[in-house]
Protein backbone atom coordinates (compact mmCIF):
# COMPACT_ATOMS: atom_id res chain seq x y z
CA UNK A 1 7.42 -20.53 -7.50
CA UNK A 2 4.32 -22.07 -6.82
CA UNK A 3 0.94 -21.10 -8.34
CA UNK A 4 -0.26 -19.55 -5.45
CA UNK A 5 2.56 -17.16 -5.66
CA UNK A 6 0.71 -15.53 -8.91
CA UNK A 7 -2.16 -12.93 -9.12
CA UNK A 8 -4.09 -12.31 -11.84
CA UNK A 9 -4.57 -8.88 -12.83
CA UNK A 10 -6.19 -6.47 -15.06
CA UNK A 11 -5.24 -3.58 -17.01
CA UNK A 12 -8.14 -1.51 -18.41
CA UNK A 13 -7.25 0.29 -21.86
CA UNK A 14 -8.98 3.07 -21.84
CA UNK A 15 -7.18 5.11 -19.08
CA UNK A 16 -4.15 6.68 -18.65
CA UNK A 17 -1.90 5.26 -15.46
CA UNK A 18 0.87 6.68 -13.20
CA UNK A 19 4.20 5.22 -11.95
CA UNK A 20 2.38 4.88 -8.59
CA UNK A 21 -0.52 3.24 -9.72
CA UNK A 22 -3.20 4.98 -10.18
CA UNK A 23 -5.63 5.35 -13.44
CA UNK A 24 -6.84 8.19 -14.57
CA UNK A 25 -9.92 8.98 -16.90
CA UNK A 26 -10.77 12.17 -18.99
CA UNK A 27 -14.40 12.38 -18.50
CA UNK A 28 -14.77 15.43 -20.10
CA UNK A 29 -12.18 17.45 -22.61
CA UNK A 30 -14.30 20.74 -22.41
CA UNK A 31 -13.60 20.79 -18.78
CA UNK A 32 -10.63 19.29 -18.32
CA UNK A 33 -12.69 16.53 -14.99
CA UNK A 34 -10.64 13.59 -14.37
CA UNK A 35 -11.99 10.38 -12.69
CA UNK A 36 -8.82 9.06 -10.86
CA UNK A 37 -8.91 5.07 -9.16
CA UNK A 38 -6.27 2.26 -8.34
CA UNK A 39 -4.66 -0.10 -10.82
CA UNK A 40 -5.66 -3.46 -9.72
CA UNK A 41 -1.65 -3.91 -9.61
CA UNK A 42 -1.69 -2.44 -5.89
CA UNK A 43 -4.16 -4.89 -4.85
CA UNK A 44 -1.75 -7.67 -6.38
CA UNK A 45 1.31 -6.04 -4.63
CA UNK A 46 -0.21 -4.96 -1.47
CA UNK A 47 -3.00 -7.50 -0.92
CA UNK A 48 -6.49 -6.43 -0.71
CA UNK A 49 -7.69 -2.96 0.44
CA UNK A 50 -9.67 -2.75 3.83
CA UNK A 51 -10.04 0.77 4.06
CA UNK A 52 -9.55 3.63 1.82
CA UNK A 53 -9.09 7.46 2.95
CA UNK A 54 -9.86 10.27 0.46
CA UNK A 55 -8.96 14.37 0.84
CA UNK A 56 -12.14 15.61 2.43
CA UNK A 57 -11.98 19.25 2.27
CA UNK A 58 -11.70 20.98 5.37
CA UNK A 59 -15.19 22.36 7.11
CA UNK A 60 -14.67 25.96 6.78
CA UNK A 61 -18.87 26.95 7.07
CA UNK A 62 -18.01 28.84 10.85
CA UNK A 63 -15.39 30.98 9.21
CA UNK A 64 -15.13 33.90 7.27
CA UNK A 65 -13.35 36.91 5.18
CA UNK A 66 -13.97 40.07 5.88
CA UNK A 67 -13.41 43.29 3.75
CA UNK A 68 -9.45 43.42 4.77
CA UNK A 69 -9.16 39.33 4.35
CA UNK A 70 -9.19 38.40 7.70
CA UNK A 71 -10.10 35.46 8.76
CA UNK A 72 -12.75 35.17 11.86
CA UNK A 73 -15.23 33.17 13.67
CA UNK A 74 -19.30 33.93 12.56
CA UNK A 75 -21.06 34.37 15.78
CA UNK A 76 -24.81 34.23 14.75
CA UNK A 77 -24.62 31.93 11.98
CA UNK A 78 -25.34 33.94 9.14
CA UNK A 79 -23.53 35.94 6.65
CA UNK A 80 -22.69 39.78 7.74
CA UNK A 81 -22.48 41.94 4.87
CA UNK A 82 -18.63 42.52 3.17
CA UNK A 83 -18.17 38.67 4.24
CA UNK A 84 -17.62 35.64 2.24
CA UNK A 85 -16.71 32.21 3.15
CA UNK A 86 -13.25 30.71 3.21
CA UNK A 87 -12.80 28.24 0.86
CA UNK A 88 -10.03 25.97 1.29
CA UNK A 89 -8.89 22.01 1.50
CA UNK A 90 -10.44 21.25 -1.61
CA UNK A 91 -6.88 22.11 -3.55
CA UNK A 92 -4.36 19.32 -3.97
CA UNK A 93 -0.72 20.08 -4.94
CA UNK A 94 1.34 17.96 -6.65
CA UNK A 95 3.45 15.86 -4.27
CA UNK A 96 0.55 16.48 -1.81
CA UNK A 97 -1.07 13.18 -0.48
CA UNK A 98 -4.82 12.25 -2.47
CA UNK A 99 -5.09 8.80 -0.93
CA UNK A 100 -4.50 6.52 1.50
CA UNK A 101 -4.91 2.65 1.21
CA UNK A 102 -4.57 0.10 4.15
CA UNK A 103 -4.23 -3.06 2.59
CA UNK A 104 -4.00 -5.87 4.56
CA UNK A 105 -0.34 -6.15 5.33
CA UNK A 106 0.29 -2.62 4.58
CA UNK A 107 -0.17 1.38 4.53
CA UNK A 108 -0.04 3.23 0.75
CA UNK A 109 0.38 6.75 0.34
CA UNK A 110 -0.31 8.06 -2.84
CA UNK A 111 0.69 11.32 -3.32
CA UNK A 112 -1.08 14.15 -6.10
CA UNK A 113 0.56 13.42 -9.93
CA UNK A 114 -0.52 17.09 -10.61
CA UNK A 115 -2.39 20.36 -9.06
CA UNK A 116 -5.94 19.51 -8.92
CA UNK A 117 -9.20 21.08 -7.33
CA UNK A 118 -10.86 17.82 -5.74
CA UNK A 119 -14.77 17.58 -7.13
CA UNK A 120 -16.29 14.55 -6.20
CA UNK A 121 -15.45 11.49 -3.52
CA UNK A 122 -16.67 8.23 -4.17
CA UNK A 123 -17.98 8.43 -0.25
CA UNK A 124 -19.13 4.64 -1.62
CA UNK A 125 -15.29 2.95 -1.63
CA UNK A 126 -14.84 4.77 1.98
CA UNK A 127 -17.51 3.04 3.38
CA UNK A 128 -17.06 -0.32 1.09
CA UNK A 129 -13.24 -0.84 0.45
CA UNK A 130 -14.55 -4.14 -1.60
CA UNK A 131 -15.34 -1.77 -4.32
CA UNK A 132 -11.90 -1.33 -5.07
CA UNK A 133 -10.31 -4.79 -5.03
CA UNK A 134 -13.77 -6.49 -6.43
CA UNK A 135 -14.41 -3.70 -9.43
CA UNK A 136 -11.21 -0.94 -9.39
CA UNK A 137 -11.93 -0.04 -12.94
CA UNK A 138 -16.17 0.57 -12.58
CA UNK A 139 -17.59 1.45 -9.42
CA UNK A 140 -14.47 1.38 -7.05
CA UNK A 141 -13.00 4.81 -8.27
CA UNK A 142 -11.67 7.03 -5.84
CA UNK A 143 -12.15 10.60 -7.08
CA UNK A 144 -12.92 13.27 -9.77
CA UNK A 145 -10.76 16.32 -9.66
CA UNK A 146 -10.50 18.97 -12.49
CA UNK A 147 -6.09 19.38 -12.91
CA UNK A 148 -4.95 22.63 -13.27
CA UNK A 149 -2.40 21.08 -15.52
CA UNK A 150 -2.81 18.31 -16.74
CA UNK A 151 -1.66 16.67 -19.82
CA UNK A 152 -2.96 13.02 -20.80
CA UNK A 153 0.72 12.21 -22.32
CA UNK A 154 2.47 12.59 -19.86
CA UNK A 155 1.07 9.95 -18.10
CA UNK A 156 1.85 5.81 -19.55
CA UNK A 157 -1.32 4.13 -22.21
CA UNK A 158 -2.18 0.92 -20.77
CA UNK A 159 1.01 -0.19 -23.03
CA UNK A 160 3.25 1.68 -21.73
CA UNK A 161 1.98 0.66 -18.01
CA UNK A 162 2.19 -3.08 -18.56
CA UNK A 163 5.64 -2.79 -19.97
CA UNK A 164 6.11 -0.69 -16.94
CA UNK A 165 4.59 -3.76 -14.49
CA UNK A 166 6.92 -6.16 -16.10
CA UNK A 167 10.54 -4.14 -15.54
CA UNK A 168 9.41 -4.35 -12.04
């Protein structure tokens, strides 16, 4: 092999990773929020990122519920009384797909490692897909979601993950 078939990677230690590649991040124990981002692995197995797609929930403001949980079109734009909004495409099962990543010779689907209520989008790495090949582990994060299980040991240390990288 020839030097130029090598690429340098790093592993950051104080996350927790999955078999597909992502890291995750307790931000807060209280609450459960997780920040979740890419391993700089995919960029080494994929090539770099040019575009990344994150779950926007669906735009439910025109609908609503009425008393008998039916589901209708407002008319006038405001709330009637017995009404409340529909909330929904903000839940992620597990299996579901969280992300996409076009790399440059590829497409990577990354599919939900748990049941999560998405919180936050890093709108930043949708616009700027640099973010997560030039800083995966600061500012190119992908998401924060809040699991509805979720249990930090289940998923591989940064350890674990590099003895994972090297059986494959």
């Amino acid at each position: 092999m020839s030097e130029s078939d090598y690429f340098e990677f790093g592993v950051a230690h104080d996350r927790r990773y999955t078999l597909e590649h992502l890291w995750l991040q307790l931000l807060d124990e209280k609450d459960g929020t997780v920040k979740v981002g890419m391993s700089e692995f995919l960029r080494a197995e994929y090539g770099d990122v040019v575009r990344v797609i994150l779950p926007h929930p669906q735009d439910t403001s025109e609908f609503v519920l009425d008393d008998e949980g039916t589901a209708g079109i407002r008319d006038d734009g405001e709330e009637e009384g017995g009404t409340e909004p529909v909330s929904t495409g903000d839940e992620i099962g597990i299996g579901e797909l969280l992300i996409t990543l076009r790399t440059v010779s590829d497409r990577v689907l990354i599919n939900s490692p748990f049941p999560c209520k998405v919180l936050e989008l890093n709108g930043e790495v949708e616009d700027n897909a640099d973010l997560a090949n030039d800083d995966a582990y600061g500012d190119g994060w992908f998401l924060i979601v809040k699991p509805h299980e979720f249990d930090e040991n289940q998923f591989l240390d940064a350890t674990e993950y590099i003895e994972y990288l090297n059986e494959l």
